[in-house]
C-alpha atoms as a PDB file:
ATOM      1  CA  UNK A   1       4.518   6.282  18.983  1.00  0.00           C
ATOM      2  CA  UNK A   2       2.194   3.363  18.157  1.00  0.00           C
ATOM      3  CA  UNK A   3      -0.289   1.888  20.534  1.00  0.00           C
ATOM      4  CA  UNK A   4      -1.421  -1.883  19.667  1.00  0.00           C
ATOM      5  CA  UNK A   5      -2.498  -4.876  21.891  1.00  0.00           C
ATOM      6  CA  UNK A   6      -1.905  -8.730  21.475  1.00  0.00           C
ATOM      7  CA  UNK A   7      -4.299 -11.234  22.347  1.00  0.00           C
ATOM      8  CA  UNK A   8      -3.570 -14.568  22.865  1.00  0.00           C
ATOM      9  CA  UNK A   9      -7.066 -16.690  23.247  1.00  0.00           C
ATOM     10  CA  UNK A  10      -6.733 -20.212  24.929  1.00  0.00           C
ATOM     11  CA  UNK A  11      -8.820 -23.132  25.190  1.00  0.00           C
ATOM     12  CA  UNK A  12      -8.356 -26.179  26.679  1.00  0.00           C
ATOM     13  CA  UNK A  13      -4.678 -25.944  26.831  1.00  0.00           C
ATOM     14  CA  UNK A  14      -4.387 -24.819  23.540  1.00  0.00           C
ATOM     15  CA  UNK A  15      -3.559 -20.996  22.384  1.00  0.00           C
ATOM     16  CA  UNK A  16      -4.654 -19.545  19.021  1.00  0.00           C
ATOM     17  CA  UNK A  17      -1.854 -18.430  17.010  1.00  0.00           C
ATOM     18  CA  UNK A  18      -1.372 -17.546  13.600  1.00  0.00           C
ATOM     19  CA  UNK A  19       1.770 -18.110  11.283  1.00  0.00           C
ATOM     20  CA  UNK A  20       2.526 -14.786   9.527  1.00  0.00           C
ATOM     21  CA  UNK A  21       2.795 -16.078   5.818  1.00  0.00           C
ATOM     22  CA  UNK A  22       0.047 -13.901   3.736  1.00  0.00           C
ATOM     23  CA  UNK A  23       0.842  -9.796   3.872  1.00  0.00           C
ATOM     24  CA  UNK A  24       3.493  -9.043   1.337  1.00  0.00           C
ATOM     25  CA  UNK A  25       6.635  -7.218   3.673  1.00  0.00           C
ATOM     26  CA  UNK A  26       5.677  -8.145   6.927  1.00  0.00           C
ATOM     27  CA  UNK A  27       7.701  -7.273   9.791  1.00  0.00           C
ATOM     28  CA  UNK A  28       6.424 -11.122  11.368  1.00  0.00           C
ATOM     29  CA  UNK A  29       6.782 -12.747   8.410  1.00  0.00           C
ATOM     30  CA  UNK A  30       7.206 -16.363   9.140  1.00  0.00           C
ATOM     31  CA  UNK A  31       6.739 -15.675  13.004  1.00  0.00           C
ATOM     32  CA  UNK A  32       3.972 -17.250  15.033  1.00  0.00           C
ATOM     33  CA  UNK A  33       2.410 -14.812  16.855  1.00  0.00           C
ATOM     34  CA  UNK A  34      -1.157 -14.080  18.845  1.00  0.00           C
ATOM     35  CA  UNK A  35      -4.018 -11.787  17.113  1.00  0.00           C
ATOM     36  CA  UNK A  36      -3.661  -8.510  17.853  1.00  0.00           C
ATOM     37  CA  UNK A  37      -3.107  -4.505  15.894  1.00  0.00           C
ATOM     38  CA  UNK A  38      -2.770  -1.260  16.097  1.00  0.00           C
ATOM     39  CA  UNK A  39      -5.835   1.097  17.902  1.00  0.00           C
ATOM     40  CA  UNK A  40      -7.918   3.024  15.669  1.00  0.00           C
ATOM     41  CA  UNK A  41      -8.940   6.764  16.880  1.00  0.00           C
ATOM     42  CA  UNK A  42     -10.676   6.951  20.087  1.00  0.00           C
ATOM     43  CA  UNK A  43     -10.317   3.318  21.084  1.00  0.00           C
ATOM     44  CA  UNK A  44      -9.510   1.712  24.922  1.00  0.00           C
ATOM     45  CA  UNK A  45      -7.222  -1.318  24.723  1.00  0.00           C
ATOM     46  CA  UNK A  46     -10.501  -3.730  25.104  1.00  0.00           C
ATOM     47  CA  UNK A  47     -12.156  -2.569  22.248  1.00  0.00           C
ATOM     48  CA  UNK A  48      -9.021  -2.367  20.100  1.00  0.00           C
ATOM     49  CA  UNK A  49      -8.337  -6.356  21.127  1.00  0.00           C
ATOM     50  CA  UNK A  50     -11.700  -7.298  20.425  1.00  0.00           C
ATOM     51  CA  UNK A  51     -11.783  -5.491  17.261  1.00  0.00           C
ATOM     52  CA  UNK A  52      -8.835  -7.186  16.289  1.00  0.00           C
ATOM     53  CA  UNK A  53      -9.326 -10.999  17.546  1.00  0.00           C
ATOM     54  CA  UNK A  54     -12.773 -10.322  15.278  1.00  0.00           C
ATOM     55  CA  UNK A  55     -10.839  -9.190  12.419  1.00  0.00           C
ATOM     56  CA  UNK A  56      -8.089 -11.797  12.041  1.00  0.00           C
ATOM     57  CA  UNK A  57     -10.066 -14.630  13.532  1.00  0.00           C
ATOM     58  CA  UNK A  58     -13.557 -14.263  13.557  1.00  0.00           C
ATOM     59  CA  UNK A  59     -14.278 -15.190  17.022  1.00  0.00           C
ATOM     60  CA  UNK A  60     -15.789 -12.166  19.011  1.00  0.00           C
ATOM     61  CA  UNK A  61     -14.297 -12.510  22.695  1.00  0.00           C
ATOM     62  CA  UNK A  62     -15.853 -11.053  26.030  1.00  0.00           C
ATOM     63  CA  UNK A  63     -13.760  -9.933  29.431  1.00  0.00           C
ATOM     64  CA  UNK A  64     -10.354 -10.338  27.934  1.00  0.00           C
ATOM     65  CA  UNK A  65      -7.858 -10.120  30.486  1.00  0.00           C
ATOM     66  CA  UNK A  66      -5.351  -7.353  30.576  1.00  0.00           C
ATOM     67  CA  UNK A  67      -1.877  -9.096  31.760  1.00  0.00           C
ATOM     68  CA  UNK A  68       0.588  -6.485  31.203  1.00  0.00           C
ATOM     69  CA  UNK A  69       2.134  -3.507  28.727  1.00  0.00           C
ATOM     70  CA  UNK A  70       5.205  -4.200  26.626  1.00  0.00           C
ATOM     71  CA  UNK A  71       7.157  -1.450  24.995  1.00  0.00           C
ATOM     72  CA  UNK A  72       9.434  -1.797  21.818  1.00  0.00           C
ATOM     73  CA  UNK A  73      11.422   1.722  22.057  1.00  0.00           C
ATOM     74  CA  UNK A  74      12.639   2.624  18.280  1.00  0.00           C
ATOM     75  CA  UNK A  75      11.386  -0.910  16.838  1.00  0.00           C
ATOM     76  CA  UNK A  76      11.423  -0.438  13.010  1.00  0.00           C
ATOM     77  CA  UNK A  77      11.806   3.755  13.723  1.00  0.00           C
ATOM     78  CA  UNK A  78       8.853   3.686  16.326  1.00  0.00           C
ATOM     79  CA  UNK A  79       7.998   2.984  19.814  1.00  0.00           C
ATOM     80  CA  UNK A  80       5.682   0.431  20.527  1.00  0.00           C
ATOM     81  CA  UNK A  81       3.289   0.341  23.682  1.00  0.00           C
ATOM     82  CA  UNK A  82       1.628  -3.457  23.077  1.00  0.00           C
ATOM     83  CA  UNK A  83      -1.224  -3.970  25.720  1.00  0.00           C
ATOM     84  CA  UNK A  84      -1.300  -8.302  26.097  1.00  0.00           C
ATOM     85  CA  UNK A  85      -4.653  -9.493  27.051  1.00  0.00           C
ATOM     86  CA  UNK A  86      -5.536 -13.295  26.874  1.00  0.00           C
ATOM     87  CA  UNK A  87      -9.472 -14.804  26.561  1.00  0.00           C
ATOM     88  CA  UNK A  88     -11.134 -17.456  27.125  1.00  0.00           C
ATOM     89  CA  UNK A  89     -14.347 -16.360  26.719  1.00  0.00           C
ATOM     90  CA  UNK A  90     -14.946 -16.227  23.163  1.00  0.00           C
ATOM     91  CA  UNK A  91     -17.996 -17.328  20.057  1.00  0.00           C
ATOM     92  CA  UNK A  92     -17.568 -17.616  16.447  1.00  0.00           C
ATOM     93  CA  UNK A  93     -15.770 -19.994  13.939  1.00  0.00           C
ATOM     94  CA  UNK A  94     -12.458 -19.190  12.650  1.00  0.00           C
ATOM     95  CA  UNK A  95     -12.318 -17.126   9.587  1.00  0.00           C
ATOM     96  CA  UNK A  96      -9.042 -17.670   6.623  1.00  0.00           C
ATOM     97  CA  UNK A  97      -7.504 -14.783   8.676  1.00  0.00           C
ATOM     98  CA  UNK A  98      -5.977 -11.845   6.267  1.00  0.00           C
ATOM     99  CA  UNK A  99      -2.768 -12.557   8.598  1.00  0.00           C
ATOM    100  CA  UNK A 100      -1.654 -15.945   8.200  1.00  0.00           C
ATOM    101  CA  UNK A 101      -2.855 -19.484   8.808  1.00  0.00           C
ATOM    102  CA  UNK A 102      -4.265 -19.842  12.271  1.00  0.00           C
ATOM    103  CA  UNK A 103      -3.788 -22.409  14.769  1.00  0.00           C
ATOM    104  CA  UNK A 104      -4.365 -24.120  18.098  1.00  0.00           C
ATOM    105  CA  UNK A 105      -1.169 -24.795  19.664  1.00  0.00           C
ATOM    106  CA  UNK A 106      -0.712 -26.935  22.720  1.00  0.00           C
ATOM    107  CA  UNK A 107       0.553 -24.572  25.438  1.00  0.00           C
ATOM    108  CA  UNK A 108       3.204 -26.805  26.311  1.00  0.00           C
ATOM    109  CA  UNK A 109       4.802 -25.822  22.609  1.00  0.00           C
ATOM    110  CA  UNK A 110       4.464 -22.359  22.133  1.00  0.00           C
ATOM    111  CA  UNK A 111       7.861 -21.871  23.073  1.00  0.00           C
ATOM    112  CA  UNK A 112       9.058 -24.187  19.919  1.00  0.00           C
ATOM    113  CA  UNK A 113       7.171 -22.062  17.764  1.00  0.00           C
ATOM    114  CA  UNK A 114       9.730 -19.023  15.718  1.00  0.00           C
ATOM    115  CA  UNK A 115       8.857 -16.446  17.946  1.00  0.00           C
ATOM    116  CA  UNK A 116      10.206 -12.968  18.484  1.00  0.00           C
ATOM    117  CA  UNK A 117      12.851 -13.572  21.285  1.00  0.00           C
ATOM    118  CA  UNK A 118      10.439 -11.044  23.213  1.00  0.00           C
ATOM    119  CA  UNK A 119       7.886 -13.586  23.118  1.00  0.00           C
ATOM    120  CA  UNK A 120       9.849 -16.276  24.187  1.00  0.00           C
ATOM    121  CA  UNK A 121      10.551 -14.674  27.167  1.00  0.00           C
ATOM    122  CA  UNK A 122       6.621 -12.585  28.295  1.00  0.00           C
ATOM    123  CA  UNK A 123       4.690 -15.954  27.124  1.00  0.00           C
ATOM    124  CA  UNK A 124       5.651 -17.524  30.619  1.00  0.00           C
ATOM    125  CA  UNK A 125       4.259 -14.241  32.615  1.00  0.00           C
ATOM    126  CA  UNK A 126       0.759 -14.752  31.269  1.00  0.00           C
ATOM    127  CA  UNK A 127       0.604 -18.181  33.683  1.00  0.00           C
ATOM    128  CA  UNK A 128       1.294 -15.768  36.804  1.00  0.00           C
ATOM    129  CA  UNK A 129      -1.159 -13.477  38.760  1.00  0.00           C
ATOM    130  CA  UNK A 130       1.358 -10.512  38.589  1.00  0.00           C
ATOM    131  CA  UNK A 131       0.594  -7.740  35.883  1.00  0.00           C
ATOM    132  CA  UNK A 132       3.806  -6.953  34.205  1.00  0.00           C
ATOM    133  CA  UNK A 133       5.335  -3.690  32.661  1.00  0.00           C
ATOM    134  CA  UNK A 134       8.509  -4.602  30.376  1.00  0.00           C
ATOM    135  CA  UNK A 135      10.717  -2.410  27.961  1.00  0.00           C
ATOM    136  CA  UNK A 136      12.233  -5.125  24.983  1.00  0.00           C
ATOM    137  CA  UNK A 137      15.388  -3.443  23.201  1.00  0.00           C
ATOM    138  CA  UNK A 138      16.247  -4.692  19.717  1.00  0.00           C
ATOM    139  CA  UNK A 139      18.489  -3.297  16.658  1.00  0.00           C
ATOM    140  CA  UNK A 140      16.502  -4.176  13.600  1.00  0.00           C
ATOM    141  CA  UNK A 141      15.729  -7.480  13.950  1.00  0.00           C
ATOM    142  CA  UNK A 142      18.176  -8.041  16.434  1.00  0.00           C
ATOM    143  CA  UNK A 143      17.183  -8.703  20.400  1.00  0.00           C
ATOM    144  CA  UNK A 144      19.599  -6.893  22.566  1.00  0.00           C
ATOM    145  CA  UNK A 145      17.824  -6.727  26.244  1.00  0.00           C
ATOM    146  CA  UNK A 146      14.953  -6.356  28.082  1.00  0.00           C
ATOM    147  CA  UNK A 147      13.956  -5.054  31.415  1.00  0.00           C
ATOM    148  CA  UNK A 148      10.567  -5.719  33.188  1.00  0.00           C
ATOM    149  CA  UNK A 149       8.747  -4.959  36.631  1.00  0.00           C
ATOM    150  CA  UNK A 150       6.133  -7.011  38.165  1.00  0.00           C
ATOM    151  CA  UNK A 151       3.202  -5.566  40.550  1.00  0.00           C
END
């Protein structure tokens, strides 16, 4: 089991991505995708997203919002539990992130972007007031299903 989060930070209608194009065999490779990793040892979701947003884009955010809990069952031979936060409360200037080139896409084209199909489809939920607990099914690469609950 692998615990991670994904933080997508917005400003002014804009949302920092990053194109997956620098780590040799990456899973994303040539995805767009928000910041985000997996926790180190004794970490809470917050500090593991703000730990992360610092490491791949030198910004260092405060009160990121907690919008819901994805899970990947068997993705690559694990299950995934991805907490997705956005912020828009943030300082720093953006770093060459180790992950890819960064970017500040207009909201109204993130959906354009090559995203996982499971992005396509959670993006929209970060615009409602609902938290959100959803269970994406893919073989390989592959999207097969989803299922998701809204409180």
């Amino acid at each position: 089991m692998i615990l991670a989060t994904l933080c997508y930070v917005k400003r002014g209608g804009k949302t920092l991505m990053v194109h997956r194009n620098k780590k040799p065999n990456d899973i994303h490779e040539g995805k767009w995708n928000g910041l985000g990793g997996k926790f180190e040892a004794g970490e809470s979701p917050e500090e593991c997203v703000r730990r992360e947003v610092e490491e791949e884009a030198g910004l260092v955010i405060q009160n990121p919002r907690l919008h819901g809990l994805v899970m990947f069952p068997g993705f690559k031979g694990n299950d995934w539990y991805v907490f997705v936060f956005t912020a828009t409360d943030f300082e720093g200037e953006l770093i060459d992130s180790p992950e890819g080139k960064l970017e500040w896409v207009e909201d109204t084209k993130l959906l354009a972007l090559p995203l996982w199909p499971s992005d396509q489809i959670f993006l929209p939920w970060l615009a409602q007031e609902k938290f959100f607990s959803a269970k994406f099914i893919y073989n390989g690469e592959e999207f097969r299903s989803h299922e998701v609950m809204f409180y």
